[in-house]
PDB file of N, CA and C in Angstrom:
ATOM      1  N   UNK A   1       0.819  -1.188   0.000  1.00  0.00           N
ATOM      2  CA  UNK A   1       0.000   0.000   0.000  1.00  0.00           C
ATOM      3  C   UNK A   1       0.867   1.257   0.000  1.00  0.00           C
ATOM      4  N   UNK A   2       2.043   1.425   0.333  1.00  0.00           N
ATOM      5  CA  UNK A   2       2.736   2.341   0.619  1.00  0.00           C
ATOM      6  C   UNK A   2       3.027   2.743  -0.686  1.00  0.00           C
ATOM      7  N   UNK A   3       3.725   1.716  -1.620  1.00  0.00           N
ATOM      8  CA  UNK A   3       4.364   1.403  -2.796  1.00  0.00           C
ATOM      9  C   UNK A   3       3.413   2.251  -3.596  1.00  0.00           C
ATOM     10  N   UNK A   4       1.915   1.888  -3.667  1.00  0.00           N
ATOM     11  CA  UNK A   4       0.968   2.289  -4.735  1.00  0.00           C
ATOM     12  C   UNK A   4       0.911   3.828  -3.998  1.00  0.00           C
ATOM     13  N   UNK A   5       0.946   4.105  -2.845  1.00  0.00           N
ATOM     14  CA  UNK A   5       0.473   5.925  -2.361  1.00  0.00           C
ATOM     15  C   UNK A   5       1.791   6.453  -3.125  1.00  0.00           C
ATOM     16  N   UNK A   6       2.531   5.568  -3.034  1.00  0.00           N
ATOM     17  CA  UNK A   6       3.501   6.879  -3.546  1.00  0.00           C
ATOM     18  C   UNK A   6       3.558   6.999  -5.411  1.00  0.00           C
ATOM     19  N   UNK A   7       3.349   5.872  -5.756  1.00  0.00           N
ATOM     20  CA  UNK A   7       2.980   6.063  -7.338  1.00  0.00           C
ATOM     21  C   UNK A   7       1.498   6.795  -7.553  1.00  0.00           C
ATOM     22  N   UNK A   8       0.663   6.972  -6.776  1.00  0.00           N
ATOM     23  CA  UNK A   8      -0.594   7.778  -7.035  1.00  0.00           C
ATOM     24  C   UNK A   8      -0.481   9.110  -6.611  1.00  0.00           C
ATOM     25  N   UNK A   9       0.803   9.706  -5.554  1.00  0.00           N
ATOM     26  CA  UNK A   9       0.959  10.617  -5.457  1.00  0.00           C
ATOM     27  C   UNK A   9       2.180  11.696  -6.868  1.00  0.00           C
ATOM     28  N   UNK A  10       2.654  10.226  -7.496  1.00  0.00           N
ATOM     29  CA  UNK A  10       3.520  11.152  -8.471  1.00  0.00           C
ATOM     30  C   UNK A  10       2.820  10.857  -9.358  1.00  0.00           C
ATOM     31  N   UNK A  11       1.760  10.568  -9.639  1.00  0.00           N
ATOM     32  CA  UNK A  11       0.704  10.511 -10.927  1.00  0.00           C
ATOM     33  C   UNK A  11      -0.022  11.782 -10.475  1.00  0.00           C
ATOM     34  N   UNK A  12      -0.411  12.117  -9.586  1.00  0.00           N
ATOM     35  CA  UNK A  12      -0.919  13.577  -9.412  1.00  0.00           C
ATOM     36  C   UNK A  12       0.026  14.581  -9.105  1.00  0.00           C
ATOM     37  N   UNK A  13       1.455  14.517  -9.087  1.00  0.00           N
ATOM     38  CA  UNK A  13       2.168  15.589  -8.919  1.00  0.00           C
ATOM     39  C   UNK A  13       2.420  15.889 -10.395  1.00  0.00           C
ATOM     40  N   UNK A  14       2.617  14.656 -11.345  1.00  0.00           N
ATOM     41  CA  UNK A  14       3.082  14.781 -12.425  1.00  0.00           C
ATOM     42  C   UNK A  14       1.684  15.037 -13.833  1.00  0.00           C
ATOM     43  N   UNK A  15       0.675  15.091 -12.539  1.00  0.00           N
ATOM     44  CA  UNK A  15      -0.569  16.349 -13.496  1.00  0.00           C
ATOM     45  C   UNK A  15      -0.867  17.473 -13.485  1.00  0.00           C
ATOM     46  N   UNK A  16      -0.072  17.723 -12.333  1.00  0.00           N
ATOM     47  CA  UNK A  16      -0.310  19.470 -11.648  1.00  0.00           C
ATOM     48  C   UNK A  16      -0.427  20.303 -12.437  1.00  0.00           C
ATOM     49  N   UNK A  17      -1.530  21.314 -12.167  1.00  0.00           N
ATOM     50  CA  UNK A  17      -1.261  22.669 -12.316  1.00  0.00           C
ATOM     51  C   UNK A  17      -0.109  23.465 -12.743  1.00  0.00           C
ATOM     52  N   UNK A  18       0.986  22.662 -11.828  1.00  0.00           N
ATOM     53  CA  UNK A  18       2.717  23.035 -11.744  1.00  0.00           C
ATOM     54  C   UNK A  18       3.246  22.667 -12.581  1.00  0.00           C
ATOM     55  N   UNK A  19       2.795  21.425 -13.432  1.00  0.00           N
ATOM     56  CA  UNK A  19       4.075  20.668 -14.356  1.00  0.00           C
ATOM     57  C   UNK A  19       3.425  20.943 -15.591  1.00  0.00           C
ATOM     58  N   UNK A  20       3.806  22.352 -16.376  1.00  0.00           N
ATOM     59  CA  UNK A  20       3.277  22.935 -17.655  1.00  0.00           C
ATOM     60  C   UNK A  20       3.885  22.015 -18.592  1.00  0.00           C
ATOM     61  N   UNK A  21       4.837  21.678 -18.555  1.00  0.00           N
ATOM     62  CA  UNK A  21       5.646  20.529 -19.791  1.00  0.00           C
ATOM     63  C   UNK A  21       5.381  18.999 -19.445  1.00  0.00           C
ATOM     64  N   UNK A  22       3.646  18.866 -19.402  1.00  0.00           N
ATOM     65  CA  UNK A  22       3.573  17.479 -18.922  1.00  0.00           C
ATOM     66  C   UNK A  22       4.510  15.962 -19.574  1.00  0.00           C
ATOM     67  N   UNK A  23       5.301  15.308 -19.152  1.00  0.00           N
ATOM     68  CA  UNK A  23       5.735  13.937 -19.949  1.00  0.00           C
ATOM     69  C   UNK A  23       4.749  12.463 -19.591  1.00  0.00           C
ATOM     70  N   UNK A  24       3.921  12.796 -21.179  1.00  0.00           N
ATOM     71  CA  UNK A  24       3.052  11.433 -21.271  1.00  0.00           C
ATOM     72  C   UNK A  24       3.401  10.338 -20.935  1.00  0.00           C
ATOM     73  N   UNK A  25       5.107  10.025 -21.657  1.00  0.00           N
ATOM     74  CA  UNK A  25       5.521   8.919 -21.066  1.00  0.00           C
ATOM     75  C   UNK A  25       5.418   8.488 -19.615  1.00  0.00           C
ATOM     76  N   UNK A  26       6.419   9.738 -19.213  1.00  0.00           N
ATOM     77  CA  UNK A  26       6.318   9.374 -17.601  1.00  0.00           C
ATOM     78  C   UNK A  26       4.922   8.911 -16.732  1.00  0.00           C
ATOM     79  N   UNK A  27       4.045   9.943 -16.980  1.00  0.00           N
ATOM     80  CA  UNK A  27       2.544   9.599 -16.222  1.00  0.00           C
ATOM     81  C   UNK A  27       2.301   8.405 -16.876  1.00  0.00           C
ATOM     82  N   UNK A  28       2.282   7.696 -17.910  1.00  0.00           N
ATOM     83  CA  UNK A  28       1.065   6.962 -18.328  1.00  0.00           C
ATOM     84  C   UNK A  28       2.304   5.451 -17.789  1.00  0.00           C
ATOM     85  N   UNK A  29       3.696   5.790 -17.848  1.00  0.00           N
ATOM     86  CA  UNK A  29       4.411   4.195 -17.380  1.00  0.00           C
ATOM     87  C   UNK A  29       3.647   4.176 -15.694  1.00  0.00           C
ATOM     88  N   UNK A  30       3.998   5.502 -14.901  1.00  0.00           N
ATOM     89  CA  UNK A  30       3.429   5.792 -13.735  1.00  0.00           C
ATOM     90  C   UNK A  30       1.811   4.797 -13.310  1.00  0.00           C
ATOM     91  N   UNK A  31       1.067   5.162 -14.163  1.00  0.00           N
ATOM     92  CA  UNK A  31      -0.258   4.968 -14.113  1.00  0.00           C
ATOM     93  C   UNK A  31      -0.426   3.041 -14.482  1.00  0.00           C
ATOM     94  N   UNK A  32       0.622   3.062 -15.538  1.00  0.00           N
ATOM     95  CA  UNK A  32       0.792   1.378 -15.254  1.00  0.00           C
ATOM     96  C   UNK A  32       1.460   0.404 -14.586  1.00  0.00           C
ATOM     97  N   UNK A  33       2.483   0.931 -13.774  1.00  0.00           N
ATOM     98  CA  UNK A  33       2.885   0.619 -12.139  1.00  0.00           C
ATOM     99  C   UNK A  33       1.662   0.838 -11.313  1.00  0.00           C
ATOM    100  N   UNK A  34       1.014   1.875 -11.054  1.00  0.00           N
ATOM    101  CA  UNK A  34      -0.100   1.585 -10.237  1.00  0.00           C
ATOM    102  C   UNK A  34      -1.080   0.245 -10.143  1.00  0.00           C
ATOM    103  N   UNK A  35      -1.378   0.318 -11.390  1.00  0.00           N
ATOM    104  CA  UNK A  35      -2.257  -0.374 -12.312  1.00  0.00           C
ATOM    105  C   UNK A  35      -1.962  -2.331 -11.318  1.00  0.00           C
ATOM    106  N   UNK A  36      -0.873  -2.105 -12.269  1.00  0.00           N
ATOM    107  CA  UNK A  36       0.129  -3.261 -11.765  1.00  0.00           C
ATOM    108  C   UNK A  36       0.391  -3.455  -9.959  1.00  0.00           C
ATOM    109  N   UNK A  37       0.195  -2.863  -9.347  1.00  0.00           N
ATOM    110  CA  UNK A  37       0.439  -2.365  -8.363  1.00  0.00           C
ATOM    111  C   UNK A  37      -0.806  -2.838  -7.269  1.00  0.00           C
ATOM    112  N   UNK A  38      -1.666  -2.515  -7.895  1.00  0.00           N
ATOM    113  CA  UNK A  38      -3.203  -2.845  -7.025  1.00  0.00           C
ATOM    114  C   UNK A  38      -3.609  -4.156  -8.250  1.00  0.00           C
ATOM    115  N   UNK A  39      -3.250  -4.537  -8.930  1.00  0.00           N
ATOM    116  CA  UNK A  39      -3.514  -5.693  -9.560  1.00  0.00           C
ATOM    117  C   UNK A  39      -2.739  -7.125  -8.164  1.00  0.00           C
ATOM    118  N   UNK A  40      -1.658  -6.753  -8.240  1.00  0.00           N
ATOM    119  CA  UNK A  40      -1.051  -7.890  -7.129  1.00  0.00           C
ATOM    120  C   UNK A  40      -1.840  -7.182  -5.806  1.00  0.00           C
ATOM    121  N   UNK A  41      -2.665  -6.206  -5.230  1.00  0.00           N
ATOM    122  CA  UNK A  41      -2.865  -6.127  -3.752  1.00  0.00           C
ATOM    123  C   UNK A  41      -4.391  -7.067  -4.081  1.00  0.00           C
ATOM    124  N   UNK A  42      -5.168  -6.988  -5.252  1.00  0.00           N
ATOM    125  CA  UNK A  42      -5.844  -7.617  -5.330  1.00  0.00           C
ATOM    126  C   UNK A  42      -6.016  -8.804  -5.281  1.00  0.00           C
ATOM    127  N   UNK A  43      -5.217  -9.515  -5.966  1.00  0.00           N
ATOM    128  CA  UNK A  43      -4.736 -11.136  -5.511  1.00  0.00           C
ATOM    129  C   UNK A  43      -4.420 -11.713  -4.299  1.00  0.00           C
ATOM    130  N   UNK A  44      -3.476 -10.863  -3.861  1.00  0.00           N
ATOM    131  CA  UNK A  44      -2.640 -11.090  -2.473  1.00  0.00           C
ATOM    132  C   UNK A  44      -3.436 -10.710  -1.272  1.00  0.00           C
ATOM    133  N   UNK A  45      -3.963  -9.447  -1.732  1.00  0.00           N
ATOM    134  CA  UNK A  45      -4.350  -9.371  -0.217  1.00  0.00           C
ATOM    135  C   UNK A  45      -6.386 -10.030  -0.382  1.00  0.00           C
ATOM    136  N   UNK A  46      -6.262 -10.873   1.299  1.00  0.00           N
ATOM    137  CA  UNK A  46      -7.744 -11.221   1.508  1.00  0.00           C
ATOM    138  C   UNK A  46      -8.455 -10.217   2.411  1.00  0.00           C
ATOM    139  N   UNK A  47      -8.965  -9.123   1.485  1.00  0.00           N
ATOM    140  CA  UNK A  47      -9.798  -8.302   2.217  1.00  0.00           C
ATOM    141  C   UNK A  47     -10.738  -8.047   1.207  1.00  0.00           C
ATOM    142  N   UNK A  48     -12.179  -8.894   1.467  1.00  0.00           N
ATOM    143  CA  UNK A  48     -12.850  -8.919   0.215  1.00  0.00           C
ATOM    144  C   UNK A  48     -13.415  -7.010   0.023  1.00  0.00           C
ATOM    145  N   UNK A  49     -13.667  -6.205   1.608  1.00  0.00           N
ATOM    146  CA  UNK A  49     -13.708  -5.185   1.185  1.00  0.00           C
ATOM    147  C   UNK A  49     -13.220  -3.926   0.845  1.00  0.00           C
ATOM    148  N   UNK A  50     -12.084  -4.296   0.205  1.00  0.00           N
ATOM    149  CA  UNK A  50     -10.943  -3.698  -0.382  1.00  0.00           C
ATOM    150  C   UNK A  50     -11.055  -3.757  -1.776  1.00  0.00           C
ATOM    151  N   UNK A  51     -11.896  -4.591  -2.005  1.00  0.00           N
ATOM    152  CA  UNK A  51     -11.838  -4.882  -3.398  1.00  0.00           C
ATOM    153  C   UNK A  51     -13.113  -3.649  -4.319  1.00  0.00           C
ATOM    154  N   UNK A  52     -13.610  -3.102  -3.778  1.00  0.00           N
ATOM    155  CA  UNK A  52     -14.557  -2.375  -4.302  1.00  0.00           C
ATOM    156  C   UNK A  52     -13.910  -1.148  -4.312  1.00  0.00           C
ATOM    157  N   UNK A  53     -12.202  -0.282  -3.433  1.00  0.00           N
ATOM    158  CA  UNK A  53     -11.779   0.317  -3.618  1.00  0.00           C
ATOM    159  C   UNK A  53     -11.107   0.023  -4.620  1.00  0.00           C
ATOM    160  N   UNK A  54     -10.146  -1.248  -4.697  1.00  0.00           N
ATOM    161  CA  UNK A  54      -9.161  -1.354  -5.851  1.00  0.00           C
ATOM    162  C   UNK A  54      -9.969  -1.167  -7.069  1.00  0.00           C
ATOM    163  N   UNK A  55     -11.109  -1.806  -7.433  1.00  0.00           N
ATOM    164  CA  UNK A  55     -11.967  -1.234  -8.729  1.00  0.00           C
ATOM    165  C   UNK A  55     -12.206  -0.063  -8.689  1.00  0.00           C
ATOM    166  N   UNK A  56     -12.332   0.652  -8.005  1.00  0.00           N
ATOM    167  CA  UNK A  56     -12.608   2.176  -8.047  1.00  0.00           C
ATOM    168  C   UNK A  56     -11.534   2.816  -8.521  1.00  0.00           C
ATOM    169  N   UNK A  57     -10.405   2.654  -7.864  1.00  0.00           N
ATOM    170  CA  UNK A  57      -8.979   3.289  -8.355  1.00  0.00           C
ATOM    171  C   UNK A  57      -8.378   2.632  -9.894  1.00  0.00           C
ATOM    172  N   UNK A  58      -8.646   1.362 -10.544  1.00  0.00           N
ATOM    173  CA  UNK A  58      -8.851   0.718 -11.567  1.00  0.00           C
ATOM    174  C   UNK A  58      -9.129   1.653 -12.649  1.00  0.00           C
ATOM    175  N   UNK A  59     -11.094   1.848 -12.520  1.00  0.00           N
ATOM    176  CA  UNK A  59     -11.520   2.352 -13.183  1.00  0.00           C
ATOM    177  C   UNK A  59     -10.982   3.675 -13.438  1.00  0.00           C
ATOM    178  N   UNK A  60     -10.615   4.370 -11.907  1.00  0.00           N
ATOM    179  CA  UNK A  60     -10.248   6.044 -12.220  1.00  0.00           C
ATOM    180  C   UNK A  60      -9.081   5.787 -13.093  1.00  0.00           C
ATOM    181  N   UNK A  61      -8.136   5.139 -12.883  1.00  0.00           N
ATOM    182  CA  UNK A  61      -6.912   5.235 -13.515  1.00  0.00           C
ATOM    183  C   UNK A  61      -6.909   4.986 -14.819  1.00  0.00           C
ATOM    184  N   UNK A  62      -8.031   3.827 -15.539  1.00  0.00           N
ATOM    185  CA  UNK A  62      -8.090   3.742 -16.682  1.00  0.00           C
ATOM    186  C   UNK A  62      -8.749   5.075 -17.267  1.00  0.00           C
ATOM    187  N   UNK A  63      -9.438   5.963 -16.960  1.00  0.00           N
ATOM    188  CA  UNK A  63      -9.156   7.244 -17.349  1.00  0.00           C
ATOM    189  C   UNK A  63      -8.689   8.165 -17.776  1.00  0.00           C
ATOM    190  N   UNK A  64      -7.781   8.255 -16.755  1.00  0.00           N
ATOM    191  CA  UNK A  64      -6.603   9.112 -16.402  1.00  0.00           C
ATOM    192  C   UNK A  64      -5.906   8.592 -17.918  1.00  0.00           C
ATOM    193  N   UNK A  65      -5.449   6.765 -18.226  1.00  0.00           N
ATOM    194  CA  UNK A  65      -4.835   6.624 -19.257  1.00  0.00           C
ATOM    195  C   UNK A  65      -5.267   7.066 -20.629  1.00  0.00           C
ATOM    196  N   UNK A  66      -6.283   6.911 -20.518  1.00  0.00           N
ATOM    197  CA  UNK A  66      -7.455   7.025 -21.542  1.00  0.00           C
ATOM    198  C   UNK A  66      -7.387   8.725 -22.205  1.00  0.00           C
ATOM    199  N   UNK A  67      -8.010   9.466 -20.803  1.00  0.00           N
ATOM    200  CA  UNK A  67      -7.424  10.828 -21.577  1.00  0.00           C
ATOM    201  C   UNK A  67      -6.305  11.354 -22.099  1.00  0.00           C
ATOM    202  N   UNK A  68      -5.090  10.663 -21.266  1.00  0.00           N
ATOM    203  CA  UNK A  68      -3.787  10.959 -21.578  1.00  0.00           C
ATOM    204  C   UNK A  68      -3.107  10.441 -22.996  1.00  0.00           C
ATOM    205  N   UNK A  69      -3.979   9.468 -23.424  1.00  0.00           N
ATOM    206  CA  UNK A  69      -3.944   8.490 -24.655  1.00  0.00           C
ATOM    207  C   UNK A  69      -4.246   9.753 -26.107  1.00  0.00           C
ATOM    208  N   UNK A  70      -5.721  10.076 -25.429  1.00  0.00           N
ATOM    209  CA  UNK A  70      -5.853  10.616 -26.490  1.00  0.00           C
ATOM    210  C   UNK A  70      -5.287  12.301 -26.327  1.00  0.00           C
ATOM    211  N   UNK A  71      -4.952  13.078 -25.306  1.00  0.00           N
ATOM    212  CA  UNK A  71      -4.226  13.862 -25.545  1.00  0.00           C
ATOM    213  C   UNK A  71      -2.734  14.317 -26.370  1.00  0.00           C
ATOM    214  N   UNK A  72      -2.249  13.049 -26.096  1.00  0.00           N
ATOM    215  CA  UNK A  72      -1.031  12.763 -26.717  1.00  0.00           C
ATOM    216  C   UNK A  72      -1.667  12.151 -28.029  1.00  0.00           C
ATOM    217  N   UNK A  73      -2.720  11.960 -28.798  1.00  0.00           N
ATOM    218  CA  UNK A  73      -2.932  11.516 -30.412  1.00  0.00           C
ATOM    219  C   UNK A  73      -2.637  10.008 -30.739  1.00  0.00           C
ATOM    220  N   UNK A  74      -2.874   8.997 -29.265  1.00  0.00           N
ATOM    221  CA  UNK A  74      -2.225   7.731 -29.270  1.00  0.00           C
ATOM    222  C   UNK A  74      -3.345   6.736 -28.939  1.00  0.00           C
ATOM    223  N   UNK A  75      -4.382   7.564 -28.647  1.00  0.00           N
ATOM    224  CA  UNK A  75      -5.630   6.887 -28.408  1.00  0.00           C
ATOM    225  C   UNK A  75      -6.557   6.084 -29.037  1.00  0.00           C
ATOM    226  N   UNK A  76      -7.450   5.586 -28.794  1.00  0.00           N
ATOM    227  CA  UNK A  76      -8.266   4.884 -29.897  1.00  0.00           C
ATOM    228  C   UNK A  76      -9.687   5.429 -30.102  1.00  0.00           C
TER     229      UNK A  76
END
């Protein structure tokens, strides 16, 4: 859990307001370490109600890729 706060915190530092020269690369590898990230807490960990957060953060993140996809002209 620590692992994923800190990749969800540089997926939102690295959307800021602050970072005018956003790097797609960076956020979107970012966003698939997360991804990856709560994919193994899902397996591993037995907390069935945890699991309705990890889909939540799932879904947001496939978003996040999604817009970033098509911002960068890479989208579908």
């Amino acid at each position: 859990m620590k692992s994923l706060r800190t990749t969800l915190e540089a997926i939102r530092k690295g959307l800021g307001a602050d970072t005018p020269d956003l790097n797609f690369d960076v956020v979107l590898h970012r966003v698939a370490d997360a991804g990856s990230q709560l994919g193994r807490l899902q397996v591993t960990c037995c907390a069935p109600k945890r699991n309705v957060l990890y889909t939540e953060i799932l879904q947001n993140l496939n978003t996040v890729q999604v817009a970033l996809s098509k911002e960068r002209g890479t989208g579908h």
